[in-house]
Protein backbone atom coordinates (compact mmCIF):
# COMPACT_ATOMS: atom_id res chain seq x y z
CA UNK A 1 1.93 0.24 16.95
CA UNK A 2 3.14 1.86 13.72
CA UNK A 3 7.16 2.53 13.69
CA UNK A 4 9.02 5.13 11.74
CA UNK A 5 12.57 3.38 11.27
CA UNK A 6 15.20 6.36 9.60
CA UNK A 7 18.56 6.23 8.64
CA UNK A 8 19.21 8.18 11.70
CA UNK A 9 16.37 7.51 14.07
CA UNK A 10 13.65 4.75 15.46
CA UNK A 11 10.28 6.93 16.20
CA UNK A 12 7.97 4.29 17.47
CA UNK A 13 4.42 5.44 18.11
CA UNK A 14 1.20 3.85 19.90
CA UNK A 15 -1.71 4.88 17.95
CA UNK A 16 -5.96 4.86 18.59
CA UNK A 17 -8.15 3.24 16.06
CA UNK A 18 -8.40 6.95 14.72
CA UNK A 19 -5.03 7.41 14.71
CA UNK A 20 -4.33 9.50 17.58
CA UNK A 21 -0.82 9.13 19.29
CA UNK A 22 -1.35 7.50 22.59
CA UNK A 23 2.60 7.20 23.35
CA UNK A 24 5.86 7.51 21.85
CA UNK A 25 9.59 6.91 22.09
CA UNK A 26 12.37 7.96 19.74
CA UNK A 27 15.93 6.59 19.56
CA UNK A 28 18.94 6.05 17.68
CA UNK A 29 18.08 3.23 14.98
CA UNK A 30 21.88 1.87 15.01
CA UNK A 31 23.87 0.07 12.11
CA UNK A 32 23.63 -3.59 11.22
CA UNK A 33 21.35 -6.14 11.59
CA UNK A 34 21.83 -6.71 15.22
CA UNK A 35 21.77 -3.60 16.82
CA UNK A 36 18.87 -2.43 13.92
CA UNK A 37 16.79 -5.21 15.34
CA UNK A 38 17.96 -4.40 19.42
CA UNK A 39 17.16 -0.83 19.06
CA UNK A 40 13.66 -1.43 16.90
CA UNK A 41 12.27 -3.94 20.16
CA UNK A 42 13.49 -1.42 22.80
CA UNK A 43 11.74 1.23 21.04
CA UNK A 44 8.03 -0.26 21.05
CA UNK A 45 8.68 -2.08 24.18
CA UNK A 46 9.42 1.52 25.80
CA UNK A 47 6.26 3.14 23.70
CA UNK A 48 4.05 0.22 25.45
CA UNK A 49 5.20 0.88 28.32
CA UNK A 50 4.58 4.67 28.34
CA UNK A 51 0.95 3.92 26.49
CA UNK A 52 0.01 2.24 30.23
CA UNK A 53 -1.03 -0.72 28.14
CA UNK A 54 -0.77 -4.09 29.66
CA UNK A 55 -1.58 -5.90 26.95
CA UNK A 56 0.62 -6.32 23.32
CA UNK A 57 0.28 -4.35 20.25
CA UNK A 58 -2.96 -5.76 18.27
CA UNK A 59 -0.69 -5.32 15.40
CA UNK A 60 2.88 -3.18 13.72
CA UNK A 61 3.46 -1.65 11.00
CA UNK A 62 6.60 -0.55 10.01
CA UNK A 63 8.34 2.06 7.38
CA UNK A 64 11.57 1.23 6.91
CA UNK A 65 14.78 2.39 4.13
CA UNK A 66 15.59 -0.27 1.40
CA UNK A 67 13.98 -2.94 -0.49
CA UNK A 68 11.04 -4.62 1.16
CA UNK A 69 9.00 -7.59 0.46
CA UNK A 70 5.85 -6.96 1.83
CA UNK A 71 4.29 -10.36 1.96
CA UNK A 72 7.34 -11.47 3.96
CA UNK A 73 8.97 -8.58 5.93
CA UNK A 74 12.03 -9.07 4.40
CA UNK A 75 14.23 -6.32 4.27
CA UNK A 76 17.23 -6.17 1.62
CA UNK A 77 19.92 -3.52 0.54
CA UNK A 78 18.80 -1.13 3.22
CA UNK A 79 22.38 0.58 2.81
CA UNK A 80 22.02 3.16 5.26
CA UNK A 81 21.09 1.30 8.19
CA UNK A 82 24.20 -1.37 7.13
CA UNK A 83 21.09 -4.26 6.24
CA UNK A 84 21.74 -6.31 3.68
CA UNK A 85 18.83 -9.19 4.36
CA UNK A 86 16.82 -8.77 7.95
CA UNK A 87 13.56 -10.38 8.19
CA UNK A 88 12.44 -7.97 10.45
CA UNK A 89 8.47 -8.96 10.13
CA UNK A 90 9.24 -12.37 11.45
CA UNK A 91 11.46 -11.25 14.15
CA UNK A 92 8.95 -8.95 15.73
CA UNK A 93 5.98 -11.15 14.88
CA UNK A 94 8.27 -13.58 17.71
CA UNK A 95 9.33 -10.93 19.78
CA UNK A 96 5.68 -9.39 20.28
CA UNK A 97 3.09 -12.27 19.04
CA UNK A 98 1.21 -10.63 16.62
CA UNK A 99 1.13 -9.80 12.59
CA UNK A 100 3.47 -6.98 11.39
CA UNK A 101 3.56 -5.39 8.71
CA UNK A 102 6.93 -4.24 6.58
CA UNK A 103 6.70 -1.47 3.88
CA UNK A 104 9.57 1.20 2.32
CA UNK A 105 9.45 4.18 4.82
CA UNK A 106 8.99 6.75 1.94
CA UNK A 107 5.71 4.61 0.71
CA UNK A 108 5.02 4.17 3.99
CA UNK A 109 4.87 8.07 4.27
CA UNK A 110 3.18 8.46 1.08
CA UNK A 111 0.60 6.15 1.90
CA UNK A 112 0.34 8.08 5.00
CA UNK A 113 -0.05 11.11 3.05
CA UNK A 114 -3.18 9.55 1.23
CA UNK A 115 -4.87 8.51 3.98
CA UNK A 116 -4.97 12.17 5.56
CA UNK A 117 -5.45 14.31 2.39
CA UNK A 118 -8.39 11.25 0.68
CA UNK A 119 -9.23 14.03 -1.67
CA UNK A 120 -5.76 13.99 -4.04
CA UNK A 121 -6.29 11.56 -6.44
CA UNK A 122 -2.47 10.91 -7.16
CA UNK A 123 0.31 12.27 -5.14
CA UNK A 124 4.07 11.88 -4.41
CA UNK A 125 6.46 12.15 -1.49
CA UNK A 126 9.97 13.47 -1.73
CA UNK A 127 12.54 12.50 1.45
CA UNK A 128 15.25 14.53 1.65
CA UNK A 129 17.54 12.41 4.38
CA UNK A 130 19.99 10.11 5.27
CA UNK A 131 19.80 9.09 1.66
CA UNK A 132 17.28 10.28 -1.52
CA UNK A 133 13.95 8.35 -2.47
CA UNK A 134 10.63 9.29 -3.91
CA UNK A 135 6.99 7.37 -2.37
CA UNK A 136 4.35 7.07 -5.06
CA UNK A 137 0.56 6.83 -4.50
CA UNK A 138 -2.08 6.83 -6.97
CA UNK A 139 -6.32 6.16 -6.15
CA UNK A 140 -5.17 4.84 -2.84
CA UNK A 141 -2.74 2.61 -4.32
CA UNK A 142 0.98 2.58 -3.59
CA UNK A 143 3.24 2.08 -6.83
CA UNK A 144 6.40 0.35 -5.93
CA UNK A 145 7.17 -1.38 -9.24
CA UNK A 146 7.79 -4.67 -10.63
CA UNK A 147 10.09 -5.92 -8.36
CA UNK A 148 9.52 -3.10 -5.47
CA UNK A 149 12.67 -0.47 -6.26
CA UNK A 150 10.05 2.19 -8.02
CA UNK A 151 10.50 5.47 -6.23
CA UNK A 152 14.46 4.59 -5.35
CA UNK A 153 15.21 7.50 -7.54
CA UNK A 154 18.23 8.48 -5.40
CA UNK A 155 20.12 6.25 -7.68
CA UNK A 156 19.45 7.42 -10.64
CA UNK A 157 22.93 8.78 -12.43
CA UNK A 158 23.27 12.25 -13.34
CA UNK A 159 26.34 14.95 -14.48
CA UNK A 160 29.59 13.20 -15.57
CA UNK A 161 29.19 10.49 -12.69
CA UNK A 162 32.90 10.71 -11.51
CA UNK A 163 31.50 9.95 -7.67
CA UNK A 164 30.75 6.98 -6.57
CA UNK A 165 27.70 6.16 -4.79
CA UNK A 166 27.18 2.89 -2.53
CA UNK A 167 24.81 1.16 -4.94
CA UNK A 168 27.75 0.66 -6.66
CA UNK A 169 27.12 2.86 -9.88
CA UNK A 170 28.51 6.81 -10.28
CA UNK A 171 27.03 9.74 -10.09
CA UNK A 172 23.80 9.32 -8.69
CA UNK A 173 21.09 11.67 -7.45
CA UNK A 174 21.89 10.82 -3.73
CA UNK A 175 25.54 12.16 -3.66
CA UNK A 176 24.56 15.94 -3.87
CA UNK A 177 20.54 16.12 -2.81
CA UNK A 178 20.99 13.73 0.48
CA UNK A 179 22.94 14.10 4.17
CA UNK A 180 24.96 10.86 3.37
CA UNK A 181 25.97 12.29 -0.04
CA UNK A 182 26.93 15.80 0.43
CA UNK A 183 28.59 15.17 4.06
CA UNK A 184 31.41 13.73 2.15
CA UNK A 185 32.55 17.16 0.84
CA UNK A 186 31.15 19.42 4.15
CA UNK A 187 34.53 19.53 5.56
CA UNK A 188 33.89 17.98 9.20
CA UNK A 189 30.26 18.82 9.31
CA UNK A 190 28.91 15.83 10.48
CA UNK A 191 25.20 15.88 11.26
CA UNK A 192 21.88 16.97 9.71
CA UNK A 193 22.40 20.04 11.57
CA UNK A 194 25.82 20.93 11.00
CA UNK A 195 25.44 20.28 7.07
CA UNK A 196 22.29 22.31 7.34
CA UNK A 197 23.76 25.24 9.36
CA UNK A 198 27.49 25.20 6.92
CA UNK A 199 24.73 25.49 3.55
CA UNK A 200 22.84 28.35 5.69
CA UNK A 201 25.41 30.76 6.74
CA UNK A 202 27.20 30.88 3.49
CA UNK A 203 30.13 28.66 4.60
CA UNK A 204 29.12 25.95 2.14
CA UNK A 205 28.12 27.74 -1.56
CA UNK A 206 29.17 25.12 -3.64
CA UNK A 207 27.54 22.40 -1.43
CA UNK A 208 24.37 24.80 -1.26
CA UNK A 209 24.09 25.15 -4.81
CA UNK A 210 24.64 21.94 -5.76
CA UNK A 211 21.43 20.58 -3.55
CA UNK A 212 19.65 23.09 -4.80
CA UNK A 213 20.00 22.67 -8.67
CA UNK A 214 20.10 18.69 -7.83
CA UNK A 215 16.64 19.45 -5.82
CA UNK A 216 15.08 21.08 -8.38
CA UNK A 217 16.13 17.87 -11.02
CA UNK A 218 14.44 15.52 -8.72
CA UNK A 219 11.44 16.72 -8.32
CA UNK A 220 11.19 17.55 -12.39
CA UNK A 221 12.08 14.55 -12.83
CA UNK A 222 9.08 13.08 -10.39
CA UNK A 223 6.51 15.11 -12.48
CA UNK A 224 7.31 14.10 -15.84
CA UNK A 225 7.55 10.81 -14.85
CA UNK A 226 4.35 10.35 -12.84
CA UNK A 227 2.43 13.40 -13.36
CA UNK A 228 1.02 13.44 -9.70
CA UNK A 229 -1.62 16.24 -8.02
CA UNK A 230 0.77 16.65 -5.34
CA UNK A 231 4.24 16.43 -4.75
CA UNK A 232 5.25 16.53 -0.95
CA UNK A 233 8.94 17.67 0.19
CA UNK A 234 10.35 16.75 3.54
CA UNK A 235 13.34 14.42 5.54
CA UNK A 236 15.54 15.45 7.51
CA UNK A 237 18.10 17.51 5.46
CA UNK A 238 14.99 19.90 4.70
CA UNK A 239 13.69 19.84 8.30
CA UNK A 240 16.71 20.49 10.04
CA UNK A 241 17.81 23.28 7.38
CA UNK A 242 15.92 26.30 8.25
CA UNK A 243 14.01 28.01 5.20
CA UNK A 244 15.66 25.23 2.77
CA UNK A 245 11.70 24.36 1.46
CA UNK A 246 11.15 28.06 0.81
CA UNK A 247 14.72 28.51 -1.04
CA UNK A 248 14.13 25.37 -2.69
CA UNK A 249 10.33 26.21 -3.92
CA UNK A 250 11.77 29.62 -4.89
CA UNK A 251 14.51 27.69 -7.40
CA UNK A 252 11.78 25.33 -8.36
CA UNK A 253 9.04 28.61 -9.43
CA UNK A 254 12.39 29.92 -11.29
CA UNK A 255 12.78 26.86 -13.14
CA UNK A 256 9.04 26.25 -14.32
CA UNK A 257 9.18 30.02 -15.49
CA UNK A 258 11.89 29.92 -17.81
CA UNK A 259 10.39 26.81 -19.62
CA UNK A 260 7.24 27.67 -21.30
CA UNK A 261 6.78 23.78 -21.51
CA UNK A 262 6.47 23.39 -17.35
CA UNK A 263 4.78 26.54 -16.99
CA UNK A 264 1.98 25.69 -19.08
CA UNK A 265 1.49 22.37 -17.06
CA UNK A 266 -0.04 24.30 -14.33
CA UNK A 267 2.81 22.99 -11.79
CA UNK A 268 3.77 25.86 -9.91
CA UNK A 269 1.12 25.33 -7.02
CA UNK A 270 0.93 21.44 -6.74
CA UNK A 271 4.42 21.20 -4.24
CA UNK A 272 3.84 21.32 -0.82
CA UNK A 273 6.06 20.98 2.55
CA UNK A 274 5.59 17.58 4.31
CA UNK A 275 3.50 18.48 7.50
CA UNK A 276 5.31 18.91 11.03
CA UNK A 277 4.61 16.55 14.36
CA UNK A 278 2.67 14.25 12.08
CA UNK A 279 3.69 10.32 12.27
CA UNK A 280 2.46 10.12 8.90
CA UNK A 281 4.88 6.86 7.85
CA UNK A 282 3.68 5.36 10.85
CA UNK A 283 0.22 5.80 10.18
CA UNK A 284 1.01 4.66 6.33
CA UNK A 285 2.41 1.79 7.60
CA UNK A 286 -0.52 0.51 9.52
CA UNK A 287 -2.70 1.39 6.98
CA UNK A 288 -1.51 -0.81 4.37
């Protein structure tokens, strides 16, 4: 069983031993620890269900937002799901009696991303969503840091950081490249799709424009810091926009050609567009 858990949305999957989707279910995840936790056990109870399986899950794996210790399954600081400390590995190693395992949704993604393209030596993964954060993978090998926040690059201040962001600093990435960030100033525009559709149709410039030029810093940023062979783009503020990764690669080609020092780094080429229908955290998860 390999689960997806979003800022917005549970997508819990039953998968073969080669990682074919048997069943699914997809729900709202919910806010807090409690309701977190309810909708997470509903989700691969239902996917079981659907699978035909009588049996358990042999195993979990989960992807989930915020700070996770992966030898425990704690989860900390997982601000857009309301989580402050959930130990959701032991929790669902009770509910369903077997080992789970816990790991950053974006890293779970990226690993994800490794497993199905084994021919990239190094890559990256950039998620657009709820909130901003980057997954790293390098030989195999996820890089989450020292003490597990590498790739939270959401938070990393920019401009004249007059806005405050959640993590409790100012002006960080998050505010104007993520749905949580720029809903704040999308007059009334309350989901993905809404914020998506106001940027599309001209209704939103400023907000449009500042994604886009706060886009293009994050992924510079990810290649000058980590140099990878692939940097992939998705979440849901770029899958529910329509043709927001083709204006966004088009700003990103602008930017490497007016600096002689990107352009000659061969860059242009190595960004790509997350692949659709895919549970590619979910496989990630498990496969870590």
């Amino acid at each position: 069983m390999g689960v997806d858990l979003g800022g917005t949305k549970v997508h819990s999957v039953v998968l073969s031993e080669d990682n074919q989707v048997v069943a699914r279910d997809i729900r709202l995840s919910g806010h807090g620890n409690d309701e977190v936790f309810a909708s997470l056990k509903g989700s691969i109870s239902d996917a079981l269900k659907l699978s035909g399986k009588t049996a358990g899950p042999a195993r979990i794996g989960i992807g989930t937002p915020g700070t996770v210790d992966t030898a425990t399954g704690l989860v900390t600081h997982s601000l857009n799901l309301g989580i402050e400390s959930l130990n959701l590995g032991q929790l669902l190693s009770d509910e369903f009696g077997c080992p789970v395992g816990v790991h950053n949704d974006v890293n779970a993604t990226a690993a994800g991303l490794a497993i199905l393209n084994p021919q990239l030596t190094s890559l990256a993964y950039l998620n657009f969503g709820t909130g901003l954060a980057a997954g790293f993978v390098s030989h195999g090998v996820p890089h989450t840091g020292f003490s597990g926040i590498a790739g939270e690059i959401g938070h990393i201040p920019v401009g004249s950081g007059e806005d405050e962001c959640p993590c409790g600093q100012r002006g960080c990435l998050e505010l104007y490249t993520s749905w949580s960030g720029l809903k704040k100033w999308a007059n009334g525009h309350e989901t993905f799709g809404e914020l998506a559709a106001a940027m599309d149709s001209g209704k939103a410039p400023e907000l449009r424009e500042t994604f886009l030029t706060n886009a293009v810093r994050v992924i510079t940023t990810v290649f000058l810091s980590m140099d990878p062979e692939r940097v992939y783009v998705g979440g849901g503020l770029i899958s529910s926009w329509a043709g927001a990764y083709e204006l966004l690669l088009s700003r990103w080609q602008e930017n490497i050609a007016s600096s002689k020092f990107l352009e000659s780094s061969g860059l242009t080429s190595r960004v790509e567009l997350l692949p659709a229908q895919l549970p590619i955290a979910a496989i990630g998860a498990l496969g870590q």
